[in-house]
Protein backbone atom coordinates (compact mmCIF):
# COMPACT_ATOMS: atom_id res chain seq x y z
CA UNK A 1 119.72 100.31 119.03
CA UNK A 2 118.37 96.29 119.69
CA UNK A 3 118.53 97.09 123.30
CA UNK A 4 115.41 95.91 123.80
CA UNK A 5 116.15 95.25 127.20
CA UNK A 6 117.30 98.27 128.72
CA UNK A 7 114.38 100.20 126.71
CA UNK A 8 111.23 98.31 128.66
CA UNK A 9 112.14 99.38 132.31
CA UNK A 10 109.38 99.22 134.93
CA UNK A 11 105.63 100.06 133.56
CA UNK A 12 105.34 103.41 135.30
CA UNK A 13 103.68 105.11 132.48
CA UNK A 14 105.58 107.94 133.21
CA UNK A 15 106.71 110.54 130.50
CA UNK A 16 110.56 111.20 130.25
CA UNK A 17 110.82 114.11 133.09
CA UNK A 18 107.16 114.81 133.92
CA UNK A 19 104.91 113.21 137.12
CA UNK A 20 102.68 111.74 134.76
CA UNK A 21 100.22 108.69 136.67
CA UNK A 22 100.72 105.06 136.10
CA UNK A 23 99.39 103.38 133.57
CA UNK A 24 96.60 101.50 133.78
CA UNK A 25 94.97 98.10 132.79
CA UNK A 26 96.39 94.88 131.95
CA UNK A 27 99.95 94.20 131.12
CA UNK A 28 102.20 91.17 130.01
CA UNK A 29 100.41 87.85 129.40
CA UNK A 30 101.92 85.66 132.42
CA UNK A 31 100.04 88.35 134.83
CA UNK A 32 97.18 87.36 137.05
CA UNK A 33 94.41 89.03 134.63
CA UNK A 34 95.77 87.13 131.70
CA UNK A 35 93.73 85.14 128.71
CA UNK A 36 94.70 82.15 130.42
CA UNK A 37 93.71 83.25 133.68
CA UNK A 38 89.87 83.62 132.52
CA UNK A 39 88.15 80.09 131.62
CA UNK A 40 85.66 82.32 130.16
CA UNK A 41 87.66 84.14 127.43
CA UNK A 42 87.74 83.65 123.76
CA UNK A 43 91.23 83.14 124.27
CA UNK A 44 90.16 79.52 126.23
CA UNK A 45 88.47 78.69 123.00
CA UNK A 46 91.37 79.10 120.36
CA UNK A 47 90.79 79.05 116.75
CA UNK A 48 91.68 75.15 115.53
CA UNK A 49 95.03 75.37 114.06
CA UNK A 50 95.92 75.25 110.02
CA UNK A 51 96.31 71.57 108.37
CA UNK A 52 100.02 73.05 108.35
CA UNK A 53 102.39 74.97 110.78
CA UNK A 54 102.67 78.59 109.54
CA UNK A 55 105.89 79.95 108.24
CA UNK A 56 107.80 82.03 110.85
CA UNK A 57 106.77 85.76 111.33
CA UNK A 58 110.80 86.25 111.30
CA UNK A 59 113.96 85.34 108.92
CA UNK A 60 116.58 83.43 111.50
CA UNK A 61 118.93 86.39 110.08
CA UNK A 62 116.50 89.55 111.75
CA UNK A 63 118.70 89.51 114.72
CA UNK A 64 121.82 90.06 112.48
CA UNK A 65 119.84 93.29 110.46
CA UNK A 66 118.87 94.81 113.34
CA UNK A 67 121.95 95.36 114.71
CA UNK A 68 123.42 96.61 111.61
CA UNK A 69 121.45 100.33 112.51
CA UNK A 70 123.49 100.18 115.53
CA UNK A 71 126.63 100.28 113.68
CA UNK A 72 125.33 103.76 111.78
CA UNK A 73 126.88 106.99 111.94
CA UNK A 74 126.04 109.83 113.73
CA UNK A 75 126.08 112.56 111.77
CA UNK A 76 123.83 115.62 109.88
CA UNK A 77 121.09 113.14 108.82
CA UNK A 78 119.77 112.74 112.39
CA UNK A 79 118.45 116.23 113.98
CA UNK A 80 118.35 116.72 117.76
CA UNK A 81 121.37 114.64 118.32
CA UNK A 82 124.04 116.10 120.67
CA UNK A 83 126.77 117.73 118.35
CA UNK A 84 129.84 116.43 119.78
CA UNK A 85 128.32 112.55 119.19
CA UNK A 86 129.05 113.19 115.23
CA UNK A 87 131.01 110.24 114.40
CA UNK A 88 130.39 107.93 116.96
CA UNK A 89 127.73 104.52 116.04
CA UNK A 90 124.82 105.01 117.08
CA UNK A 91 125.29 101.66 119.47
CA UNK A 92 128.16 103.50 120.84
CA UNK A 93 126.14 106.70 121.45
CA UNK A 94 123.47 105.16 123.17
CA UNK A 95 125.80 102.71 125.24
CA UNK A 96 126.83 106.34 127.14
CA UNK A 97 123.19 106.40 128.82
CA UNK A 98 122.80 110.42 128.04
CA UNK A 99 120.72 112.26 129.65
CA UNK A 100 117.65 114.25 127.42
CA UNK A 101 118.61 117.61 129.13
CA UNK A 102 121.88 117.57 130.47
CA UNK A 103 123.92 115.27 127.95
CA UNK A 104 123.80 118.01 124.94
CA UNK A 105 120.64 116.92 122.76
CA UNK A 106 120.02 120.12 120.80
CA UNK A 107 115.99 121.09 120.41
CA UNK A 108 113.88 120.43 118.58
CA UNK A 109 114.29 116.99 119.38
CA UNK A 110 111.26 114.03 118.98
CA UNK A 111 111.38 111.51 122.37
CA UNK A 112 109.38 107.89 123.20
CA UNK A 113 109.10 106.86 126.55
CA UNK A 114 110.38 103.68 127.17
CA UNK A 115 107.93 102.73 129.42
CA UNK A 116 104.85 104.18 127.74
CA UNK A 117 106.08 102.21 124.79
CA UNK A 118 106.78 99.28 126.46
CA UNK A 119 103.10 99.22 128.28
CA UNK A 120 101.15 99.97 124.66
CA UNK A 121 102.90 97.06 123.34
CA UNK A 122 102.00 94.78 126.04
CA UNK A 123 98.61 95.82 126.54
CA UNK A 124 97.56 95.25 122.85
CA UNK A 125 99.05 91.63 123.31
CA UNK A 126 97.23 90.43 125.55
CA UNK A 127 93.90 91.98 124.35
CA UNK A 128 94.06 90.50 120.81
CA UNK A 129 95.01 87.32 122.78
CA UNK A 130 92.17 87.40 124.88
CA UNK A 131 89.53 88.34 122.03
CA UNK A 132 91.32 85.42 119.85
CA UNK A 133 92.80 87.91 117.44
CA UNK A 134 96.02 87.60 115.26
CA UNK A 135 97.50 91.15 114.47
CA UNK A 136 99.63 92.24 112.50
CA UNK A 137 99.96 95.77 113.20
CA UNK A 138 99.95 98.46 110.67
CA UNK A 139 103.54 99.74 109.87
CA UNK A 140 103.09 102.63 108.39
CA UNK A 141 102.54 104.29 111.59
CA UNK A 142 105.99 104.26 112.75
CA UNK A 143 107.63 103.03 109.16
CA UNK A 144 110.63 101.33 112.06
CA UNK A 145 111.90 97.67 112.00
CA UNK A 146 112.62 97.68 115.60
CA UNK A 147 109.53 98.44 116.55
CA UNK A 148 107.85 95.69 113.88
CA UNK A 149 110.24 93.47 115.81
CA UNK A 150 109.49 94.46 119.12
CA UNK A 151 105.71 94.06 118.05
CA UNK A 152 106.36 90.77 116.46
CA UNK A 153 108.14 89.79 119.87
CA UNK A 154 104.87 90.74 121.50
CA UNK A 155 102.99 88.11 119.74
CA UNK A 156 101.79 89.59 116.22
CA UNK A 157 101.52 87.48 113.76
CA UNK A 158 103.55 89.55 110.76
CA UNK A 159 102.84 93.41 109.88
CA UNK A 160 100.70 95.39 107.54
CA UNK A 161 101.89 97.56 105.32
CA UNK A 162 100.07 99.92 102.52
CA UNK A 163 102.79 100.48 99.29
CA UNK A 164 105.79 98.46 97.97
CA UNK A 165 108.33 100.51 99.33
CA UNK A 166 107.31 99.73 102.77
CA UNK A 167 107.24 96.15 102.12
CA UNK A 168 110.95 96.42 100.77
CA UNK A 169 111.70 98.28 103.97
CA UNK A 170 109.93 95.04 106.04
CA UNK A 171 111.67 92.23 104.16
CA UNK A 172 114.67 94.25 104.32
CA UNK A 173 114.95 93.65 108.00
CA UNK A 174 113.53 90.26 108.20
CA UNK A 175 109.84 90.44 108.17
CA UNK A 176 108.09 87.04 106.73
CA UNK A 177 104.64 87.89 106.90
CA UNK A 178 103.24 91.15 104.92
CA UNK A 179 99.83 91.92 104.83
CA UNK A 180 99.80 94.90 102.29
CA UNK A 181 96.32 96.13 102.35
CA UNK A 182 96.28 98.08 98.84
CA UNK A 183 95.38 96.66 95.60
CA UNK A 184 98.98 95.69 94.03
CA UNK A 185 98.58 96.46 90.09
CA UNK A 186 102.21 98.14 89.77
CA UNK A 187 104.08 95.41 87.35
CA UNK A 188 107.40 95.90 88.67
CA UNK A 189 106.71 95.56 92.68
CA UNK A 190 104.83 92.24 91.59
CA UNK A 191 107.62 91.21 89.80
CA UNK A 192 110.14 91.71 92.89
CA UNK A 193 107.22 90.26 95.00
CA UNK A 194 107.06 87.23 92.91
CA UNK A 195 110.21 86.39 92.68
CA UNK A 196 110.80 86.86 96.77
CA UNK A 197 108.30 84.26 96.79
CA UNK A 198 109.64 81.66 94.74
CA UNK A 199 113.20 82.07 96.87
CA UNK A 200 111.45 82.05 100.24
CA UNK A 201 109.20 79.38 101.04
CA UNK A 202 108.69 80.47 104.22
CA UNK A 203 107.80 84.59 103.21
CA UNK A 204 104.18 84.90 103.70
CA UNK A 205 102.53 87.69 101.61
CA UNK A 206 98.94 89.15 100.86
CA UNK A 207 97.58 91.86 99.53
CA UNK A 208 93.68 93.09 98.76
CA UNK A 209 91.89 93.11 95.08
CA UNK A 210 88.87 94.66 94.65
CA UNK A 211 88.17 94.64 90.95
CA UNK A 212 88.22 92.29 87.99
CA UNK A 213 90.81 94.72 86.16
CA UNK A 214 93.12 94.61 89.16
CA UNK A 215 92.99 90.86 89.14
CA UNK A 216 93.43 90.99 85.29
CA UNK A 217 96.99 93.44 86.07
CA UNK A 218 98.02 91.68 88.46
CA UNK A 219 98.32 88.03 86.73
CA UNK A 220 99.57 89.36 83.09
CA UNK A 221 102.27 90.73 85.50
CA UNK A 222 102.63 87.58 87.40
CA UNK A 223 102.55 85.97 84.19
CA UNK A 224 104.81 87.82 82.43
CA UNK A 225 107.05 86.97 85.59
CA UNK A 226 107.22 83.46 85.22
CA UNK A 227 105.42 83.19 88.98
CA UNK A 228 105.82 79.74 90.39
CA UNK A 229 104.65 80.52 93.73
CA UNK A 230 100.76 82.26 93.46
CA UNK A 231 100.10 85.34 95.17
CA UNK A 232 97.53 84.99 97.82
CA UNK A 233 95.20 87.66 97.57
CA UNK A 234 91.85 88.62 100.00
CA UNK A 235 89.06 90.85 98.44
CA UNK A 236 88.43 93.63 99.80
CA UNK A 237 85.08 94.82 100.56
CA UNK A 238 83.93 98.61 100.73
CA UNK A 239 82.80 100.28 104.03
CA UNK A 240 80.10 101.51 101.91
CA UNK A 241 78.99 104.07 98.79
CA UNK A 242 81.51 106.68 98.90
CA UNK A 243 84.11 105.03 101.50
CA UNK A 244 87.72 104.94 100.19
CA UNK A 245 88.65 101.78 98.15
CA UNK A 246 87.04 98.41 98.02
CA UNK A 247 84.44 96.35 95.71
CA UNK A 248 80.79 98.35 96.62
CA UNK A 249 78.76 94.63 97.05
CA UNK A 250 79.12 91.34 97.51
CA UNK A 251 78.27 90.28 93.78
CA UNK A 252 81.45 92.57 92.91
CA UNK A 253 83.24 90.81 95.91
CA UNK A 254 82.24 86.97 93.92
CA UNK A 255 83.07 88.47 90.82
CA UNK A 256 86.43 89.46 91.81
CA UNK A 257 86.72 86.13 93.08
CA UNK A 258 85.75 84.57 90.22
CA UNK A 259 88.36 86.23 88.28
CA UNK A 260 90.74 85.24 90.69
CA UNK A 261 90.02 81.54 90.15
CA UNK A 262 90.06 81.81 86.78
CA UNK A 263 93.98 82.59 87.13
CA UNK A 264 97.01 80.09 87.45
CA UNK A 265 98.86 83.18 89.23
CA UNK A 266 96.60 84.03 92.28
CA UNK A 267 95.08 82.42 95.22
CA UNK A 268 91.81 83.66 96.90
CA UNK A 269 93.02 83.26 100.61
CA UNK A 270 90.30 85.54 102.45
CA UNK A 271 88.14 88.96 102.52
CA UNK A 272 88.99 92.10 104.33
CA UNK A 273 88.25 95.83 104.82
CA UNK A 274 88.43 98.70 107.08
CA UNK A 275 85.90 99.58 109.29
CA UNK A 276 86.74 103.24 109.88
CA UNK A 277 85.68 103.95 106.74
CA UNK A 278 81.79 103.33 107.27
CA UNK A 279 79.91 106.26 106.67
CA UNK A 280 78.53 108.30 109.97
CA UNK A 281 80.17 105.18 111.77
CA UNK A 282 78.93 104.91 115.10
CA UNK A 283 78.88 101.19 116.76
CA UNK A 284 75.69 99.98 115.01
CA UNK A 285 77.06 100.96 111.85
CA UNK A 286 80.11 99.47 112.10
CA UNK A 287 79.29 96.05 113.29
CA UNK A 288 76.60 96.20 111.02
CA UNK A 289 79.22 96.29 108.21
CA UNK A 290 81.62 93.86 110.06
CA UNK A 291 78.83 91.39 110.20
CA UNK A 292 78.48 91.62 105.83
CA UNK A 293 82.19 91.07 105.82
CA UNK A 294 81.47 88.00 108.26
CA UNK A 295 79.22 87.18 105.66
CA UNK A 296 81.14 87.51 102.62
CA UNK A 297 83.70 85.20 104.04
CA UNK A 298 81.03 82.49 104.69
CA UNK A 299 79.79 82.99 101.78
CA UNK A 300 82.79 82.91 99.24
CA UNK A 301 83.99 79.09 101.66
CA UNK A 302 80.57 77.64 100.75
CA UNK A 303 81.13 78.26 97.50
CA UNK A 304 84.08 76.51 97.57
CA UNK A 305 86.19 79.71 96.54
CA UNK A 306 89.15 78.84 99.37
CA UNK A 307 90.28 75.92 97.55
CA UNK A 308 93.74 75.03 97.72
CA UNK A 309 94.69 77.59 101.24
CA UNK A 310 94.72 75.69 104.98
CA UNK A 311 93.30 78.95 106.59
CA UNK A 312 90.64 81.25 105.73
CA UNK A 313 92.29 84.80 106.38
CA UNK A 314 89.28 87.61 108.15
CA UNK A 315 91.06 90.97 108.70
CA UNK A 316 89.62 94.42 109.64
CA UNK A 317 90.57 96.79 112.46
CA UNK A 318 91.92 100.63 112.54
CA UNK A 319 92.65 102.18 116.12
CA UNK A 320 88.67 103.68 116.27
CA UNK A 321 86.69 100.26 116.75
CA UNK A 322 89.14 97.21 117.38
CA UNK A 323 86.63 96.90 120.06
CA UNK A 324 83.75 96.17 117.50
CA UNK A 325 85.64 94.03 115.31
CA UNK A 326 86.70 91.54 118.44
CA UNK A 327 82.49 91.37 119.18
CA UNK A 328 81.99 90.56 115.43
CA UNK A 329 85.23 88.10 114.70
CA UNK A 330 83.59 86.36 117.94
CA UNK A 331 80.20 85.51 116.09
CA UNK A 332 82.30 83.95 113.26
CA UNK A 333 80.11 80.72 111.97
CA UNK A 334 82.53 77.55 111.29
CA UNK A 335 83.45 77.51 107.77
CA UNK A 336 85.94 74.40 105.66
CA UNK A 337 89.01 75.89 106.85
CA UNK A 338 90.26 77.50 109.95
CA UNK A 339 89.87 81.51 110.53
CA UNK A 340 92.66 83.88 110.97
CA UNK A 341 90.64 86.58 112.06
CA UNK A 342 93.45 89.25 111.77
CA UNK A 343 93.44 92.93 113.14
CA UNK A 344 95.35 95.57 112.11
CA UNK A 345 95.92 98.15 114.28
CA UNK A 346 98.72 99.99 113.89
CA UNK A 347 98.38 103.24 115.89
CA UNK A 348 98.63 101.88 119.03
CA UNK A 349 102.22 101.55 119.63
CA UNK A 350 102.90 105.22 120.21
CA UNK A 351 99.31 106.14 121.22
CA UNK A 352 98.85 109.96 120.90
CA UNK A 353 97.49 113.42 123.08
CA UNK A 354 95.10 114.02 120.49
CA UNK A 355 93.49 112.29 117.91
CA UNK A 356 93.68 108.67 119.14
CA UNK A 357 92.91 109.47 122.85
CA UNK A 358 89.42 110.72 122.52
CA UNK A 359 89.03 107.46 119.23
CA UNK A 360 90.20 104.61 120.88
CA UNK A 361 88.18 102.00 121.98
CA UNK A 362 89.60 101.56 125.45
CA UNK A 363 87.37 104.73 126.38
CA UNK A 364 84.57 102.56 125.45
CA UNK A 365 85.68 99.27 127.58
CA UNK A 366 88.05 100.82 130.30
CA UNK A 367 88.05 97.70 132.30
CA UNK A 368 90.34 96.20 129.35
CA UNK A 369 93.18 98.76 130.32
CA UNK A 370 94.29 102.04 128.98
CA UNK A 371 96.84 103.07 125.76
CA UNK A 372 99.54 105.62 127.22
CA UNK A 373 101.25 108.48 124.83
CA UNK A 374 104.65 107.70 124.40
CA UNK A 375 105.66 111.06 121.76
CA UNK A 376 107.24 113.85 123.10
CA UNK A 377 108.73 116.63 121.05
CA UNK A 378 110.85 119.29 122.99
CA UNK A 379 111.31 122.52 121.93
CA UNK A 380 113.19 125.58 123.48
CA UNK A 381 111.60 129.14 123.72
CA UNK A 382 114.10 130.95 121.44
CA UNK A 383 111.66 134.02 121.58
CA UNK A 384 108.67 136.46 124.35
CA UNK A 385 107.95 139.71 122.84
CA UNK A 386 104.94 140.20 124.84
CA UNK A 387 103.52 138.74 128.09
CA UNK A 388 100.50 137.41 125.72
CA UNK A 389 103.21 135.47 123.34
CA UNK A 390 106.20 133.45 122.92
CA UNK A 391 108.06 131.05 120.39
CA UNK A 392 109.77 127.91 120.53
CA UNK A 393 111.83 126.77 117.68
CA UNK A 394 109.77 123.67 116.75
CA UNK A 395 107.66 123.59 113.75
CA UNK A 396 105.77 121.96 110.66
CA UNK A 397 109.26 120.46 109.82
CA UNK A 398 109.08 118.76 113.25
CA UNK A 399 105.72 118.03 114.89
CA UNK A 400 102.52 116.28 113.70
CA UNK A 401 99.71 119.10 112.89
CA UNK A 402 97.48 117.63 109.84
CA UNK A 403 94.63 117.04 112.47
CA UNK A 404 95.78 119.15 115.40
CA UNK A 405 98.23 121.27 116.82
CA UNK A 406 100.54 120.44 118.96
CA UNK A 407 99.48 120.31 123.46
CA UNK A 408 101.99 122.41 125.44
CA UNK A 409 102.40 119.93 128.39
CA UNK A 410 105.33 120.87 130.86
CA UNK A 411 107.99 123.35 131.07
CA UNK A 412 111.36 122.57 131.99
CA UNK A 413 113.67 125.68 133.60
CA UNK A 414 117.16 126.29 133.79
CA UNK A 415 117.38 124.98 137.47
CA UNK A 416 115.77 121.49 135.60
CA UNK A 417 112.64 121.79 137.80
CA UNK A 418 109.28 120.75 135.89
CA UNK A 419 106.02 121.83 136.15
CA UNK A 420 102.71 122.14 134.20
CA UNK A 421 102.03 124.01 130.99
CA UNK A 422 99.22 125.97 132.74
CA UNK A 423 98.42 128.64 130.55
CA UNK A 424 100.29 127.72 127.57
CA UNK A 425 98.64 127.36 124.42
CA UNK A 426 100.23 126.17 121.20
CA UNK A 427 98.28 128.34 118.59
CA UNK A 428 99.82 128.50 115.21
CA UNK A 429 103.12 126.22 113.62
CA UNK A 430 105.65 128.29 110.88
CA UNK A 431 107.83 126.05 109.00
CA UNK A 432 110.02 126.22 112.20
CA UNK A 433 108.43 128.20 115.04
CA UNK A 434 105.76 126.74 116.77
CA UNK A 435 103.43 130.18 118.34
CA UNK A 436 102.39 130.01 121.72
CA UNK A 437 99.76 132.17 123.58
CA UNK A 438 99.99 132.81 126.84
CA UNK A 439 97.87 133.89 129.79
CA UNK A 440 98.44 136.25 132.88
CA UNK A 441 101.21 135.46 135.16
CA UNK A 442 102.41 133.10 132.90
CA UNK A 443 106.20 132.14 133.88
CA UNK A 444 108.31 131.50 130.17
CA UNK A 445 111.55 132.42 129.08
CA UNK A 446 113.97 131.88 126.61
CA UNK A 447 115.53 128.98 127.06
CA UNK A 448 113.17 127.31 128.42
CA UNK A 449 112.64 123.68 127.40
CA UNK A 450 108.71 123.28 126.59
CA UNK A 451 107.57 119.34 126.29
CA UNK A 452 104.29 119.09 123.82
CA UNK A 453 101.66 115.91 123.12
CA UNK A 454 101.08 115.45 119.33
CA UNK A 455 97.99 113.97 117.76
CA UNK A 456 98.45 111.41 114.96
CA UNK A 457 101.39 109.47 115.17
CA UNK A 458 101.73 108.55 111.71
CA UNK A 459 102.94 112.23 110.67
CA UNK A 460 105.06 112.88 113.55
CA UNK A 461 107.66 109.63 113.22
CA UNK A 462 107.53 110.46 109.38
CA UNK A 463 109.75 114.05 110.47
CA UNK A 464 112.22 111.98 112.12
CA UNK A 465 114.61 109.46 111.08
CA UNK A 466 116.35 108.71 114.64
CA UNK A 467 114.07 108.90 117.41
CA UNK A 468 115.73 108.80 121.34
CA UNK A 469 114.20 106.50 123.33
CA UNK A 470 114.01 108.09 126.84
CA UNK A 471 113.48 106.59 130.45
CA UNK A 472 111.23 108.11 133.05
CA UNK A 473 114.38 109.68 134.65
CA UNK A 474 115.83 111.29 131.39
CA UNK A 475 117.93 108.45 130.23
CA UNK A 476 118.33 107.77 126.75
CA UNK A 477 118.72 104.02 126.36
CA UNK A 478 118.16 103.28 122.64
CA UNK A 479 117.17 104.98 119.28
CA UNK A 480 114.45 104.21 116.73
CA UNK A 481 115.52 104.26 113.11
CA UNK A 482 112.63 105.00 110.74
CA UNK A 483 112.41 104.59 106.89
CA UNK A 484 109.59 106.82 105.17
């Protein structure tokens, strides 16, 4: 764990043990194709900076917290782990450089390719650089402080997160800038808020309102805190009539900030929302709606409602239309204060097989490079009672399947030759049998080691609280510690 270094390797794109094709698209910002490399990019013509430096996306102790999950026990909490590492520190476990399929992992066992990971993080750094973007990524995807860190090291700004618990989580290991995008009305998280805020000057923390009785919770808790510090808050406008949370128009969104202003507790810092809730979105649809959150935000500065912040905070952007949001945030009209037009996609750093390949925007703009899959989850065949059907001993315990089943990929034989799933369908999950179908001629037998693609990230690193971090070659060079 914090071996950042030995987890990057070489940007082959390559799964652990397959021949999958290099990746594609840009990479790290000091290539040739970088922001700074095109006089023409947004990225020539930066946002003007706040009247005041911002505080640091880290605490100087993150280095020290990290390396605490290093020092962690191996034991029952962590499935897939090779039985005869119980007792050793994690550090000390991945110091031995195991191999996946020789060094005794035990199946079902959740991988991320080092490089795939290390390209996805890369790639999304230098396109919110070169669209003039701050991001600060959504958490809850992977719920894992090293990766918040690693994304942090890749030039986000702070990271988003959705409920108090993840927040704790964040500031836990040294995060100092939280967007939560929720509505905070629970009197006891404000009250730990509030009083992280009045011991760190330098913790950075928003979260949305959308309603006058939120606004109204929110300060008699504040209140009945004894708040020094005031919570900055950014309204949050609906995706539309029947979208998920947000105030429905933009005389809701000023009355919200009116009752915001009317409070010695809160501070109207900006507007946000989320795009991928736009009913029937398609791209008109969606930039339509960017362009009234645009809008809003002009709107709200001329009349005066930003008082007392130094930067007028814009944020919108799921893993569907990031692409959209960096043509909108481009047509942003100068306002009093500087814009930190902030996206906040979180998705990204795994990728997926399923759900996020055919959604992302990259297969809309392919010339700005290509997110990889960097999930895995192996499973043995512990059963073939027919030539149309087998079983491997993965299941709903262990694999993401809320939006679709898991993609048989390769098969791995006893003589640790790969090749293609051809043939191989995944079509049912038990609790802890994953049902395959298979066609004539098919080649499967127990014991075989079957690698599967997942779709949506966000419910596959939930099943898995230590996640092997695996080189092209099979080498395990770090683990990811997750906190759901």
């Amino acid at each position: 764990m914090g071996r950042d270094a030995d987890a990057t390797g070489t940007d082959t794109g390559a799964h652990p043990g397959t021949d999958a094709p290099p990746g594609t698209g840009p990479g790290p910002a000091d290539r040739a194709d970088s922001p700074a490399a095109r006089p023409g990019s947004s990225a020539a013509r930066p946002n003007p900076p706040a009247a005041h430096p911002s505080p640091p996306a880290t605490r100087p102790e993150t280095p020290a917290l990290l390396a605490r999950l290093a020092e962690e026990r191996v034991d029952h909490r962590f499935k897939g782990l090779p039985p005869d590492a119980d007792g050793l520190t994690v550090g000390e476990l991945a110091d031995q450089r195991r191999n996946l399929f020789t060094g005794g992992f035990t199946t079902p066992v959740l991988t991320l390719s080092a490089e795939r990971l290390e390209h996805n993080l890369a790639l999304m750094e230098t396109y919110a650089a070169r669209h003039g973007l701050a991001f600060a990524p959504h958490g809850k995807t992977s719920m894992a402080p090293q990766l918040f860190h690693r994304q942090i090291g890749h030039g986000a700004w702070g990271v988003t997160l959705a409920v108090p618990h993840q927040v704790w989580v964040a500031r836990a290991f040294g995060v100092g800038r939280i967007l939560l995008a929720n509505e905070l009305v629970d009197a006891a998280a404000l009250r730990r808020i509030s009083a992280e805020l009045d011991a760190d000057p330098d913790f950075r923390f928003l979260c949305y309102v959308d309603s006058v009785r939120g606004v109204e919770l929110m300060d008699a808790a504040l209140t009945g805190a004894g708040a020094v510090r005031p919570l900055d808050v950014v309204v949050e406008l609906a995706a539309g009539e029947g979208a998920r949370t947000g105030a429905r128009t933009a005389e809701e969104c000023a009355a919200v900030a009116d009752a915001v202003a009317a409070t010695r507790t809160l501070r109207l810092a900006g507007v946000a929302g989320y795009e991928g809730e736009v009913p029937a979105a398609d791209p008109e649809r969606v930039r339509a709606w960017l362009r009234r959150l645009v809008a809003l935000a002009a709107e709200l500065d001329a009349a005066g409602r930003f008082a007392g912040v130094d930067e007028v905070v814009l944020s919108a952007g799921g893993s569907a239309w990031f692409d959209a949001v960096a043509e909108v945030f481009a047509e942003v009209p100068e306002l009093s204060r500087p814009v930190l037009k902030l996206l906040r996609s979180g998705a990204y750093v795994s990728h997926d097989d399923g759900h996020y390949k055919e959604l992302t925007p990259f297969n809309r703009v392919p010339d700005e490079g290509a997110l990889l899959p960097a999930l895995r989850l192996w499973a043995q065949v512990v059963s073939r009672p027919s030539p149309k059907q087998a079983f491997a001993n993965a299941g709903k315990r262990d694999a993401a399947y809320d939006l679709d089943l898991p993609f048989a990929q390769v098969v791995r034989g006893d003589d640790g030759a790969e090749r293609p799933a051809d043939g191989i369908t995944v079509s049912g999950l038990s609790d802890q049998h994953t049902w395959l179908r298979t066609g004539p001629g098919v080649v499967l037998a127990p014991g075989d080691w079957l690698g599967m693609g997942l779709s949506h990230p966000c419910t596959a690193f939930d099943k898995w609280p230590l996640i092997p971090v695996v080189r092209a070659d099979g080498t395990v060079v770090d683990y990811i510690r997750t906190f759901f």
